[in-house]
N, C-alpha and C. Protein backbone atom coordinates (compact mmCIF):
# COMPACT_ATOMS: atom_id res chain seq x y z
N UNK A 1 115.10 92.47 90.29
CA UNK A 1 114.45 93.69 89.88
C UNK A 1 113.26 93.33 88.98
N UNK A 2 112.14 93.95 89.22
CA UNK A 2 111.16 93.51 88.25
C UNK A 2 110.82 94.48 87.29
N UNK A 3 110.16 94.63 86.34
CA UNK A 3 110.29 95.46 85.62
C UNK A 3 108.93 95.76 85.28
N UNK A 4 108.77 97.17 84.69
CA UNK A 4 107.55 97.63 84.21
C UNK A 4 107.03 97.24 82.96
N UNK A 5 105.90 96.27 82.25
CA UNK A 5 105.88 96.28 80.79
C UNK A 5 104.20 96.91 79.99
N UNK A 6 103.83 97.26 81.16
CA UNK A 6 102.59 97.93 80.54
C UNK A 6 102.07 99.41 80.13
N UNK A 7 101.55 99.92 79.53
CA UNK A 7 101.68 101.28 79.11
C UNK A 7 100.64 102.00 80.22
N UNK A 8 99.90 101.47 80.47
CA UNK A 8 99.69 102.07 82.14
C UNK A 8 99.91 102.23 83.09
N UNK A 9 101.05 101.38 83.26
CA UNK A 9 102.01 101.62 84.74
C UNK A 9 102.88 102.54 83.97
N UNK A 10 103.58 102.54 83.26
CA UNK A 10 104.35 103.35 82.65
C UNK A 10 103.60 105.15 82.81
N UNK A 11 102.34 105.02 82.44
CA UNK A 11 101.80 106.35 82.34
C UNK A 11 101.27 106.83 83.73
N UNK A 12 101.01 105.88 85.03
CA UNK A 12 100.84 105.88 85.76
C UNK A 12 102.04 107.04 86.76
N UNK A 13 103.42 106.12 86.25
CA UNK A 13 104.16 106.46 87.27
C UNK A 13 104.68 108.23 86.68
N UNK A 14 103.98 108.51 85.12
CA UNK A 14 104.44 109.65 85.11
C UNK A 14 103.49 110.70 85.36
N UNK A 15 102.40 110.48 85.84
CA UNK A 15 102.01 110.88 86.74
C UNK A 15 102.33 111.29 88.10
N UNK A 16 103.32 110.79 88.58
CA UNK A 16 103.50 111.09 89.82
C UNK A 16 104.56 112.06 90.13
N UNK A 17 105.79 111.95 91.08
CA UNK A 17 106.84 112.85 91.06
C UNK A 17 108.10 112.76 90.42
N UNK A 18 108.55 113.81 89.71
CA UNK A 18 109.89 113.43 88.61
C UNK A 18 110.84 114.24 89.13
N UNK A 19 112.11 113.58 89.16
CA UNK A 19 113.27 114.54 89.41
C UNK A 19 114.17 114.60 88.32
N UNK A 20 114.12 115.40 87.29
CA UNK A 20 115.44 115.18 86.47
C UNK A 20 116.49 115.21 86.64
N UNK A 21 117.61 115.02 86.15
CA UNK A 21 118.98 114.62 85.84
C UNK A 21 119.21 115.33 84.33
N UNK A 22 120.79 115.30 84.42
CA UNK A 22 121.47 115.18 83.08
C UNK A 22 120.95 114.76 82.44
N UNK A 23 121.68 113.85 82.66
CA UNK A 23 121.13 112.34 81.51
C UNK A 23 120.03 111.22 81.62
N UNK A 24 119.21 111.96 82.67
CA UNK A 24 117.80 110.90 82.76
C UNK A 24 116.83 111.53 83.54
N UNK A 25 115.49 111.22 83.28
CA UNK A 25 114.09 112.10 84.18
C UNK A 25 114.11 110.55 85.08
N UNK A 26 114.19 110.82 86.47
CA UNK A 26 113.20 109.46 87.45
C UNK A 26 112.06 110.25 87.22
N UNK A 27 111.01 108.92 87.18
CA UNK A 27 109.44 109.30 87.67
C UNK A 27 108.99 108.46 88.72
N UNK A 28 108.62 108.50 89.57
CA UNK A 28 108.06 107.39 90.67
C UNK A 28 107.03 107.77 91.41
N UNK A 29 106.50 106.70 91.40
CA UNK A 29 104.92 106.17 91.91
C UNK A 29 104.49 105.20 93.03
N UNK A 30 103.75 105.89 94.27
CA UNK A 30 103.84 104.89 95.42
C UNK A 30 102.28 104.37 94.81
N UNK A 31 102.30 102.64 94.67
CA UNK A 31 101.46 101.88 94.05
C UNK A 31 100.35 101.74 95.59
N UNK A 32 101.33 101.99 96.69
CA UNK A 32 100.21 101.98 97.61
C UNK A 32 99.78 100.00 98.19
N UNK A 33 100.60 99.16 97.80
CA UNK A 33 100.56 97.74 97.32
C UNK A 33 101.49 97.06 98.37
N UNK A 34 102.05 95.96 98.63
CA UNK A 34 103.02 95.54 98.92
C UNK A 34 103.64 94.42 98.42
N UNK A 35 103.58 94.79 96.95
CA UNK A 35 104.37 94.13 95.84
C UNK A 35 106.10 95.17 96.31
N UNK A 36 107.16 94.62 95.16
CA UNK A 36 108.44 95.55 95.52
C UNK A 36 108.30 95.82 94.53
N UNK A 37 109.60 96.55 94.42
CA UNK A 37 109.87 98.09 93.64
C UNK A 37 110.13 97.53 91.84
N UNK A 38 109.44 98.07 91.14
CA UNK A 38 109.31 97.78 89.46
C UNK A 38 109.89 98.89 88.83
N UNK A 39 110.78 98.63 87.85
CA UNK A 39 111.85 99.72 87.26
C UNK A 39 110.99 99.85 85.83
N UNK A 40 110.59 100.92 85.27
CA UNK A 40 110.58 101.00 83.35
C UNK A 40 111.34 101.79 83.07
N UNK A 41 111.59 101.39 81.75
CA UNK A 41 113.03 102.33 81.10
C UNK A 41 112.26 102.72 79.34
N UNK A 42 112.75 104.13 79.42
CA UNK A 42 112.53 104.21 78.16
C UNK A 42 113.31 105.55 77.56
N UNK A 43 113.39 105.56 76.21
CA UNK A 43 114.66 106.08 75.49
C UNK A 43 113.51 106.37 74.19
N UNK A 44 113.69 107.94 74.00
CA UNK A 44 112.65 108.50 72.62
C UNK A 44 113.55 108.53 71.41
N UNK A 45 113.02 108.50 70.21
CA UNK A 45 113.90 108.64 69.37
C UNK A 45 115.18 109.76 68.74
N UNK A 46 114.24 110.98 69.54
CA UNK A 46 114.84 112.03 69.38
C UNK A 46 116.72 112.12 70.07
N UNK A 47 116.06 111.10 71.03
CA UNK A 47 118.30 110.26 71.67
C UNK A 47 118.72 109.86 70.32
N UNK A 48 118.52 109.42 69.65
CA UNK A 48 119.68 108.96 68.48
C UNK A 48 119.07 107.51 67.93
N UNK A 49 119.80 107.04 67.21
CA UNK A 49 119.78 105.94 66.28
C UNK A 49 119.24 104.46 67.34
N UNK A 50 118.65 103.66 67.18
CA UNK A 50 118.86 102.11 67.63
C UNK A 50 119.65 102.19 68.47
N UNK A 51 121.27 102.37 68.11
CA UNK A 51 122.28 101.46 68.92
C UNK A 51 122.51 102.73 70.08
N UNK A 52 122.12 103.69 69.49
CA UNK A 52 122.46 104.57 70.84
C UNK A 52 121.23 104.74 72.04
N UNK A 53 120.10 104.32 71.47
CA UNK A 53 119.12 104.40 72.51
C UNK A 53 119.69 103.11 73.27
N UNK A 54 119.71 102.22 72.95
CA UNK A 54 120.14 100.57 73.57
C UNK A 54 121.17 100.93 74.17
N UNK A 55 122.42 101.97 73.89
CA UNK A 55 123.30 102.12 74.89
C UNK A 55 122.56 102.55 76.14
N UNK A 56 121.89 103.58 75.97
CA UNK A 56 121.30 104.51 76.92
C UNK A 56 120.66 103.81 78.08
N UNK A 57 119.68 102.81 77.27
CA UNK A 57 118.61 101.83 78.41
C UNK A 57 119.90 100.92 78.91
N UNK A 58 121.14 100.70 78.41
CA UNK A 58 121.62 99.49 79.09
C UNK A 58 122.52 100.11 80.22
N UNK A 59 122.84 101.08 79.88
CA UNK A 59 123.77 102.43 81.02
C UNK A 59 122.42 102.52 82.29
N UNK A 60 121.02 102.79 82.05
CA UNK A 60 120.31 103.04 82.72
C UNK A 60 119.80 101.74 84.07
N UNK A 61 119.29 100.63 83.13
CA UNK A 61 119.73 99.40 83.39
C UNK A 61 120.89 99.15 84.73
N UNK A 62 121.83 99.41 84.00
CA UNK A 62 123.12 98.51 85.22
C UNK A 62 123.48 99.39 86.16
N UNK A 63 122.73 100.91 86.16
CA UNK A 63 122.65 101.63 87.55
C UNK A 63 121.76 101.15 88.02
N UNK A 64 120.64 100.65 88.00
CA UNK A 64 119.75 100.19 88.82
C UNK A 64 119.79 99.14 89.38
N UNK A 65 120.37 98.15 88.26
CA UNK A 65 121.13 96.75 88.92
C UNK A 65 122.14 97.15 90.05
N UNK A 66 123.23 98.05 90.16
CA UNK A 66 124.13 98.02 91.28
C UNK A 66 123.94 99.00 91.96
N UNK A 67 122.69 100.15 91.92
CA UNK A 67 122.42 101.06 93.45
C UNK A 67 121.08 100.73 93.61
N UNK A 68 120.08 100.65 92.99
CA UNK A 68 119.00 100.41 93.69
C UNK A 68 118.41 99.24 94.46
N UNK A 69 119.00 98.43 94.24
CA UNK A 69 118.30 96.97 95.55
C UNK A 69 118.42 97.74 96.86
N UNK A 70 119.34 98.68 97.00
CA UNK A 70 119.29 98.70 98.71
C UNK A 70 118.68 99.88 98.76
N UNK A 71 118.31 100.63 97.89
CA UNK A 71 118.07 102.18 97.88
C UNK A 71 116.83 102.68 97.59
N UNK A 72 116.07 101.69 96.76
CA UNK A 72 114.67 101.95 96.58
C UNK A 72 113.83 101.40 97.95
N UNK A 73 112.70 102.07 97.51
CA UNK A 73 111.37 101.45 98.45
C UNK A 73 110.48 100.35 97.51
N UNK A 74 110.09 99.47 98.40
CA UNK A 74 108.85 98.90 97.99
C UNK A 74 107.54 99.67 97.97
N UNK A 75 106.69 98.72 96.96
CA UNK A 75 105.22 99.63 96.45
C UNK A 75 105.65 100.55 95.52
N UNK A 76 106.67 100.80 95.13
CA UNK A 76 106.90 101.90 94.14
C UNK A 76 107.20 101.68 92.67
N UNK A 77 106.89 102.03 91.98
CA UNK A 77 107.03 102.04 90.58
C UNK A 77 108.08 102.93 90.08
N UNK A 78 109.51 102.93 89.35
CA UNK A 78 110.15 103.42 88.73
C UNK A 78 109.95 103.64 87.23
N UNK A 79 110.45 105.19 86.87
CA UNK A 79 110.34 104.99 85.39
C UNK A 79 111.69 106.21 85.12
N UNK A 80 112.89 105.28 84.26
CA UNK A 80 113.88 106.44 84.09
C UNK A 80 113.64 106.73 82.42
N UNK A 81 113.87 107.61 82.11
CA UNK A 81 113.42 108.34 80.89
C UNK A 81 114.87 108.75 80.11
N UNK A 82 115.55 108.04 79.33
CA UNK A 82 116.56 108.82 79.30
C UNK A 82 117.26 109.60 78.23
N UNK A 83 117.98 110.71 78.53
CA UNK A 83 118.40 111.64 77.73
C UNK A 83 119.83 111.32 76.92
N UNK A 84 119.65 112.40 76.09
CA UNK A 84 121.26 112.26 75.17
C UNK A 84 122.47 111.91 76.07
N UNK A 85 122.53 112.69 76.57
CA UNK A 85 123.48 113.48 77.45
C UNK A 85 123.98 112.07 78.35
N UNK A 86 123.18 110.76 78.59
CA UNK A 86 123.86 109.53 78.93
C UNK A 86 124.45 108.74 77.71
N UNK A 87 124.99 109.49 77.13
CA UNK A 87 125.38 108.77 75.58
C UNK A 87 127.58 109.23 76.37
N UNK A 88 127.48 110.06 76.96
CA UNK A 88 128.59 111.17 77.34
C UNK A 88 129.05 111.27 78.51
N UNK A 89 128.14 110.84 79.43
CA UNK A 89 128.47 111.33 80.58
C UNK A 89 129.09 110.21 81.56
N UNK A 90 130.02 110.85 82.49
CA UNK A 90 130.74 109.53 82.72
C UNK A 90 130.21 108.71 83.49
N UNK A 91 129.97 107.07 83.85
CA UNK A 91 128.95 106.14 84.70
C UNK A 91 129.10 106.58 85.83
N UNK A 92 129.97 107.68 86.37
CA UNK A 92 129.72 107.53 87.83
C UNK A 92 128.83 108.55 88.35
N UNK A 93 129.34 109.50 87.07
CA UNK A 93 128.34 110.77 87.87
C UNK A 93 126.92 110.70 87.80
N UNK A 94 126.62 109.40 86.50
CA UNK A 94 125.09 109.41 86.58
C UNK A 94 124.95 108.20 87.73
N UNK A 95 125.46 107.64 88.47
CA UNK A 95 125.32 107.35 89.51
C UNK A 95 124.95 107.71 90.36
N UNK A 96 126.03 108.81 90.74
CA UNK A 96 125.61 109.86 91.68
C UNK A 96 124.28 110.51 91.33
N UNK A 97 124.07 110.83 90.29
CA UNK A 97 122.33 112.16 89.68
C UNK A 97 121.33 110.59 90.06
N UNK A 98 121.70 109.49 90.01
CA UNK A 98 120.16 108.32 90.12
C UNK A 98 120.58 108.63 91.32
N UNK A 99 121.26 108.28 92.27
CA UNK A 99 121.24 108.44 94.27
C UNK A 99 120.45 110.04 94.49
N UNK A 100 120.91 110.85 93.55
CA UNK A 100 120.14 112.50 94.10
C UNK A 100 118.86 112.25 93.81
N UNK A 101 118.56 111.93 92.51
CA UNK A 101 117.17 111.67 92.39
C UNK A 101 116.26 110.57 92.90
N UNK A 102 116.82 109.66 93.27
CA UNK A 102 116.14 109.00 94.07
C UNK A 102 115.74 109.44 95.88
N UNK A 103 116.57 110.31 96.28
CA UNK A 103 116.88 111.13 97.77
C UNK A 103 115.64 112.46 97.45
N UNK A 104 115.36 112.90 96.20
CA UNK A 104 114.48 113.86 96.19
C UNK A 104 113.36 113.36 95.97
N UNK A 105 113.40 112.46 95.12
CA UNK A 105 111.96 111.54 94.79
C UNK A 105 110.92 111.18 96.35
N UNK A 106 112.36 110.84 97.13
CA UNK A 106 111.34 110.12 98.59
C UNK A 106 111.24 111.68 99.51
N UNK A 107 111.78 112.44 99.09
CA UNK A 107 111.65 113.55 100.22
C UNK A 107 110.28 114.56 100.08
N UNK A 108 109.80 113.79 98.24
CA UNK A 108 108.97 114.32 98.41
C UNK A 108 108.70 115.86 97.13
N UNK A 109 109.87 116.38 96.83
CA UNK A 109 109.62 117.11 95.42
C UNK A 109 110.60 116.49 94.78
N UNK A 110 110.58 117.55 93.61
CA UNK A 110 112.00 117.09 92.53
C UNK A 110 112.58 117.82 92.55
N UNK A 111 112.79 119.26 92.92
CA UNK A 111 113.87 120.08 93.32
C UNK A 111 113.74 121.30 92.19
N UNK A 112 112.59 121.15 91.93
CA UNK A 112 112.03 122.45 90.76
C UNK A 112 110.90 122.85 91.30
N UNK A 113 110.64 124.37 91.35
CA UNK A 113 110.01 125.41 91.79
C UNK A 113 108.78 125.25 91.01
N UNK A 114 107.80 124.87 91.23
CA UNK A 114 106.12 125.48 91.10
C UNK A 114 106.11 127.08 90.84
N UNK A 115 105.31 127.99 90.27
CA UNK A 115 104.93 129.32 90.43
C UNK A 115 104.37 129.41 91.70
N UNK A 116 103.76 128.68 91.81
CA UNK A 116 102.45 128.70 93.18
C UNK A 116 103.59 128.60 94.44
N UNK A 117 104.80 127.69 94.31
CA UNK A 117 105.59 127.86 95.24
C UNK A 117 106.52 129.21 96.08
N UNK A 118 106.35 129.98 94.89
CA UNK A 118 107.02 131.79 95.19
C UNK A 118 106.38 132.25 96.78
């Protein structure tokens, strides 16, 4: 897995399409490249203390280590964003919310209504 460390790919990919979750926003970005798929992770302070953001990125982390090698695309840039609410929630179901959001990410929205969409 390679990872994101610059604040322009980072701002890049939130630019693009986000599907939230519970306990985490995906953002992803087709780089258009044929480099493979780059994960960033990040955790605001408003999640909690040090040790609970570090839980958060490392929960976020080892879903990507064991569903995404086969599940992502190449050229794409990942960025999971994550919320309190992975401080709580049990590893599988945010399993399951990274597989939904990754299935809406490639289909193309995030599963939230535009006005313009009415």
């Amino acid at each position: 897995m390679e990872r994101l460390r610059q604040r322009a790919d980072f701002l890049a990919a939130a630019s693009g399409i986000k599907a939230p979750s519970a306990a985490f926003v995906l953002q992803a970005r087709n780089r258009r490249d044929q480099g493979p798929a780059r994960f960033g992770f990040t955790v605001t302070k408003r999640v909690g203390n040090a040790g609970e953001r570090n839980r958060v990125r490392r929960r976020l982390r080892e879903i990507v280590r064991l569903w995404a090698v086969t599940r992502v695309c190449a050229e794409h840039d990942y960025v999971l964003v994550g919320r309190r609410a992975a401080l709580n929630l049990p590893f599988e179901r945010m399993t399951q919310d990274f597989e939904g959001a990754l299935r809406r990410v490639h289909a193309g929205h995030s599963g939230k209504r535009n006005f313009n969409d009415r």
